[in-house]
N, C-alpha and C. Protein backbone atom coordinates (compact mmCIF):
# COMPACT_ATOMS: atom_id res chain seq x y z
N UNK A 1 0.85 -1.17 0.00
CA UNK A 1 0.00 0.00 0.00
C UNK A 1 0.90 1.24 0.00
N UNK A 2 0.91 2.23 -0.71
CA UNK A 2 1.40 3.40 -0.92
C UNK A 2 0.94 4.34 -0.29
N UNK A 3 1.83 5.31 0.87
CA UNK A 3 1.49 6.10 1.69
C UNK A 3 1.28 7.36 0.99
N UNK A 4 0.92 8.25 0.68
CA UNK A 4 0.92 10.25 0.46
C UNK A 4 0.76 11.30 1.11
N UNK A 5 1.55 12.45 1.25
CA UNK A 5 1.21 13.14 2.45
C UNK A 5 -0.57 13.98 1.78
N UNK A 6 -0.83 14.38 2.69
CA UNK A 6 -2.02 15.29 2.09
C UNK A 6 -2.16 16.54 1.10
N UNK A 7 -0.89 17.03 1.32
CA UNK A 7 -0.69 18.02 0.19
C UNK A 7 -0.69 17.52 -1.46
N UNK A 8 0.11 16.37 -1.20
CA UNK A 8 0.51 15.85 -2.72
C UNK A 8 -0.93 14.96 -2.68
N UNK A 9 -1.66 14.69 -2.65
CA UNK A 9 -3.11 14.25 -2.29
C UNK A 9 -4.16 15.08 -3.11
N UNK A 10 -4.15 16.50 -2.14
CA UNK A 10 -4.94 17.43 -2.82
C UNK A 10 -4.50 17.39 -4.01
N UNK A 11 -3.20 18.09 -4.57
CA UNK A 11 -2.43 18.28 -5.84
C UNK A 11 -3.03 17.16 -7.32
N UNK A 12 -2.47 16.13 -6.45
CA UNK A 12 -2.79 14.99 -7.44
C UNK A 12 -4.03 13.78 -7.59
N UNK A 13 -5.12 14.57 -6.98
CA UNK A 13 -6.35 13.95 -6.97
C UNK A 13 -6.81 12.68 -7.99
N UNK A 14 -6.45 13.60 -8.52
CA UNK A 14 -7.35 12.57 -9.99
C UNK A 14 -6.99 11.64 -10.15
N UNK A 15 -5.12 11.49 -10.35
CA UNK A 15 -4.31 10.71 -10.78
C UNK A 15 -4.17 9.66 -9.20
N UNK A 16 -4.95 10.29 -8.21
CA UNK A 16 -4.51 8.74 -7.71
C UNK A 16 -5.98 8.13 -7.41
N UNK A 17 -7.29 8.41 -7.80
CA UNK A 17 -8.61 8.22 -8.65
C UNK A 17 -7.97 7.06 -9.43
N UNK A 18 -7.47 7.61 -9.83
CA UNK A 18 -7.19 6.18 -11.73
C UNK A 18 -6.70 5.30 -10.78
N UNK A 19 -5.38 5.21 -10.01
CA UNK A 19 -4.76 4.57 -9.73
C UNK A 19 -5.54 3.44 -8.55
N UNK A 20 -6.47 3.85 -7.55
CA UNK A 20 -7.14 3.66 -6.93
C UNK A 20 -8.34 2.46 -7.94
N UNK A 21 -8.52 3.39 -8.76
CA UNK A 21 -10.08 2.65 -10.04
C UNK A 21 -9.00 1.28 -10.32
N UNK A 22 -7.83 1.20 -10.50
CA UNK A 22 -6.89 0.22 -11.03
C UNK A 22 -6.95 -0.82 -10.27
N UNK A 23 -7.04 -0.57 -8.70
CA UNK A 23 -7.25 -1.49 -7.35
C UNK A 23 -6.00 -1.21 -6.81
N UNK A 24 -5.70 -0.40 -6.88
CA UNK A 24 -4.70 0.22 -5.90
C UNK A 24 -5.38 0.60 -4.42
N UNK A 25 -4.15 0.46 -3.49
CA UNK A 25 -4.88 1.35 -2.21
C UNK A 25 -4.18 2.43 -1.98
N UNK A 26 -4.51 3.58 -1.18
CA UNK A 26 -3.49 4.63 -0.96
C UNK A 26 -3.80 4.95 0.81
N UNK A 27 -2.82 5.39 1.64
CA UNK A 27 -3.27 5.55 2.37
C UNK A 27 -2.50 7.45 2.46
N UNK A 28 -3.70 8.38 2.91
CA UNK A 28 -3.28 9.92 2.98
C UNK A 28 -2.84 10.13 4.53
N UNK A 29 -2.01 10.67 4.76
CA UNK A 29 -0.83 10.89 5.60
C UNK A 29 -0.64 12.11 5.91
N UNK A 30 -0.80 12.87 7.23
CA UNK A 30 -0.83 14.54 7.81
C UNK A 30 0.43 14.23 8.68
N UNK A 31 1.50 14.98 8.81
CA UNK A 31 2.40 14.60 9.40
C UNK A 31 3.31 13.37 9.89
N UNK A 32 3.36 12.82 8.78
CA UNK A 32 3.52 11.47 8.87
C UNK A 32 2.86 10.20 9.47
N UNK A 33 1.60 10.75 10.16
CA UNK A 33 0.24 9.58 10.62
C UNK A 33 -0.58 9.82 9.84
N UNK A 34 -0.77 8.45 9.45
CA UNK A 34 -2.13 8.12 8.57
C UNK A 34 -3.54 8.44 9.06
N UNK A 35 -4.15 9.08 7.83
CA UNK A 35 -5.27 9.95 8.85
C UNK A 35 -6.33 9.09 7.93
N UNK A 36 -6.35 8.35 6.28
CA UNK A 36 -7.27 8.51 5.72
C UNK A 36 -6.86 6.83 4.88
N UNK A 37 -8.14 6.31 4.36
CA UNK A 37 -7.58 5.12 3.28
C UNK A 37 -8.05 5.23 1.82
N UNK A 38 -7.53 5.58 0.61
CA UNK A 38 -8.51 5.36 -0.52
C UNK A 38 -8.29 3.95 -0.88
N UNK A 39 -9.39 2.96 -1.26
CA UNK A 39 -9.27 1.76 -1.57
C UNK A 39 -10.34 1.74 -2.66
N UNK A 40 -10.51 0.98 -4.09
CA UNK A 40 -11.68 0.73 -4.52
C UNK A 40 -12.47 -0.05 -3.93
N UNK A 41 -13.93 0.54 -4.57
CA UNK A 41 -15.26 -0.34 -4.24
C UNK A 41 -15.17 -1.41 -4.90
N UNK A 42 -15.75 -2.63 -3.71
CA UNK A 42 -15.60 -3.51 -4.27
C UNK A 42 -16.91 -4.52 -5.09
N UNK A 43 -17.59 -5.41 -5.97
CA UNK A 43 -18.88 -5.74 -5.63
C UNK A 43 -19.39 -4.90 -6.72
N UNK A 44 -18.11 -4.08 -7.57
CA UNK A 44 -19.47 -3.16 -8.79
C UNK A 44 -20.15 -4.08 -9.88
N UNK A 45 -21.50 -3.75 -9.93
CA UNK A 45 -21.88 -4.75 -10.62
C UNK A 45 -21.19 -4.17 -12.53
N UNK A 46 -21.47 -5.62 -13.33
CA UNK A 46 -20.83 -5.08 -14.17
C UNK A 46 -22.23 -4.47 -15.20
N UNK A 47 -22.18 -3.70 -16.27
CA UNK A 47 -22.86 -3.01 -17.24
C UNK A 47 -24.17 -3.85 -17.27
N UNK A 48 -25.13 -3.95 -17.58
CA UNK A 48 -26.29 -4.94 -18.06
C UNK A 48 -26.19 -4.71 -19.32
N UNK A 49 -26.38 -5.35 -20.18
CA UNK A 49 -26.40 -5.43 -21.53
C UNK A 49 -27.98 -6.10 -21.95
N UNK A 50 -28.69 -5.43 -23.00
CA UNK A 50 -30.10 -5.30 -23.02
C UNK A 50 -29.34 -6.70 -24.34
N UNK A 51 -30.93 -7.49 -24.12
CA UNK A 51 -30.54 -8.54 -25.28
C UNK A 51 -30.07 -9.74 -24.42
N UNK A 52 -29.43 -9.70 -23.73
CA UNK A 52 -28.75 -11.27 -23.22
C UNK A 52 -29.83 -12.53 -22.83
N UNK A 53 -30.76 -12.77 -23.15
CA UNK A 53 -32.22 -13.57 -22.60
C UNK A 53 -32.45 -13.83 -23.73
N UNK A 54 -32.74 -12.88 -24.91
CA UNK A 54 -33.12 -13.23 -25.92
C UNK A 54 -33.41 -14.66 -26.49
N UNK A 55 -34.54 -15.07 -26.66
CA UNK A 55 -34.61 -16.25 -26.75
C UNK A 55 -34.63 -17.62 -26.18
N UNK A 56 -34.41 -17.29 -24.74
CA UNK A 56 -34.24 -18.01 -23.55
C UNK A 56 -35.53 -18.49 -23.05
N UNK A 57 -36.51 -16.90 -22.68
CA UNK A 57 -37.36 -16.65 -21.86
C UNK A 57 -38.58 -17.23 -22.98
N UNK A 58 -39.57 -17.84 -22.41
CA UNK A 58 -40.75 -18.29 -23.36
C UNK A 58 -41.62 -17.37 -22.42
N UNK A 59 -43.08 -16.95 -22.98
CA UNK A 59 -44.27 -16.59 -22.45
C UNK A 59 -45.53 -16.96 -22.69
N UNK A 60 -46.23 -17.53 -21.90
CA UNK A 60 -47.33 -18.52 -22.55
C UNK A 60 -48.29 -17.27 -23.01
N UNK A 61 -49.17 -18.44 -24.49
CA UNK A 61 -50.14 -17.07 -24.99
C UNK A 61 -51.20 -16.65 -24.10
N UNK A 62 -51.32 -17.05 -23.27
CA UNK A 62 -53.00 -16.65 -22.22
C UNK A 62 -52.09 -16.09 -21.14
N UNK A 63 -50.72 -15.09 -21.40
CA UNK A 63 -49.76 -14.90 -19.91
C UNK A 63 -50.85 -13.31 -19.16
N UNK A 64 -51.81 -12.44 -20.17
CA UNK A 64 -52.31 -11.52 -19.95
C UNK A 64 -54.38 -12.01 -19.44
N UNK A 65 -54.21 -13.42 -19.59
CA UNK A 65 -55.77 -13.91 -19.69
C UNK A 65 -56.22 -13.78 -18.01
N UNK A 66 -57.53 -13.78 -17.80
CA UNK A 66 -58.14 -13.50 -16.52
C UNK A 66 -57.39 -14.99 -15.91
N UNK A 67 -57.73 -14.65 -14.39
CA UNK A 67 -57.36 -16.15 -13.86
C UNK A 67 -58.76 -16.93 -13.78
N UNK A 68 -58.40 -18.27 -13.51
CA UNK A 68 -59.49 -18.77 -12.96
C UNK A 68 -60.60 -18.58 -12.28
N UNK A 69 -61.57 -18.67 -11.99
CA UNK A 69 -62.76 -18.07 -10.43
C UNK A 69 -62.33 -18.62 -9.12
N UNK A 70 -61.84 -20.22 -9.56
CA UNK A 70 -61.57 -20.71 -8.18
C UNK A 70 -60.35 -19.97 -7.64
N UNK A 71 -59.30 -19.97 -8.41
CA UNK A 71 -57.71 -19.88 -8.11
C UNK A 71 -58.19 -18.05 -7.49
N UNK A 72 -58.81 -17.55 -8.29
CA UNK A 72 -58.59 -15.84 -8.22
C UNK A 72 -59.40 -15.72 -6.44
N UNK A 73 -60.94 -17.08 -6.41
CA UNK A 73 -61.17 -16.19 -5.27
C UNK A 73 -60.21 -16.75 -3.89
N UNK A 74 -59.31 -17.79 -4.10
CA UNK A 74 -57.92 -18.06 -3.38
C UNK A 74 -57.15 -17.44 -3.04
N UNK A 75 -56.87 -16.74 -4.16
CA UNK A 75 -55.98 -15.17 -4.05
C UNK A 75 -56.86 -13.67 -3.04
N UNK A 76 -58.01 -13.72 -3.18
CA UNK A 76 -58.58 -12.89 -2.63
C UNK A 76 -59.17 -13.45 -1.32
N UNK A 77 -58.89 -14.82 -1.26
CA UNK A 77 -59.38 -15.03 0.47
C UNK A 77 -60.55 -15.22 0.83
N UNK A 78 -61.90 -15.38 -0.60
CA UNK A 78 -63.24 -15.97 -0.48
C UNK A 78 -63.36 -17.20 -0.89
N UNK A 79 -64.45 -18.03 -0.38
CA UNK A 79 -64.67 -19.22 -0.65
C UNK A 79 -66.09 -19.18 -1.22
């Protein structure tokens, strides 16, 4: 893990952003005690990509049809 004081921190923000996004850790440093940790997040999910199912998923033709009387008044809790 790579220590930085806080000045060169502020200064070089960005560039240790990338370095950090890379899976780097950094730890920021005020007088030579470590005050702070940058580490990446871990767990990012990756992009979804529209399309990947395609063709997988079936849907029956009656998937929009009323339900049953019996099953529906089951669902609603009358007999």
């Amino acid at each position: 893990m790579t220590t930085i004081n806080i000045h060169d921190a502020k200064t070089h923000f960005s560039r240790l952003i990338e370095k950090v996004r890379a899976g780097k850790e950094l730890t920021i440093s005020r007088a030579g005690k470590p005050i702070a940790k940058l580490i990446p997040i871990k767990g990012r999910k990756p992009a979804r990509k529209a399309g990947v199912l395609k063709g997988k998923i079936k849907i029956a033709p009656d998937f929009n049809a009323p339900l049953p009387k019996k099953l529906l008044r089951d669902f609603e809790g009358r007999k």
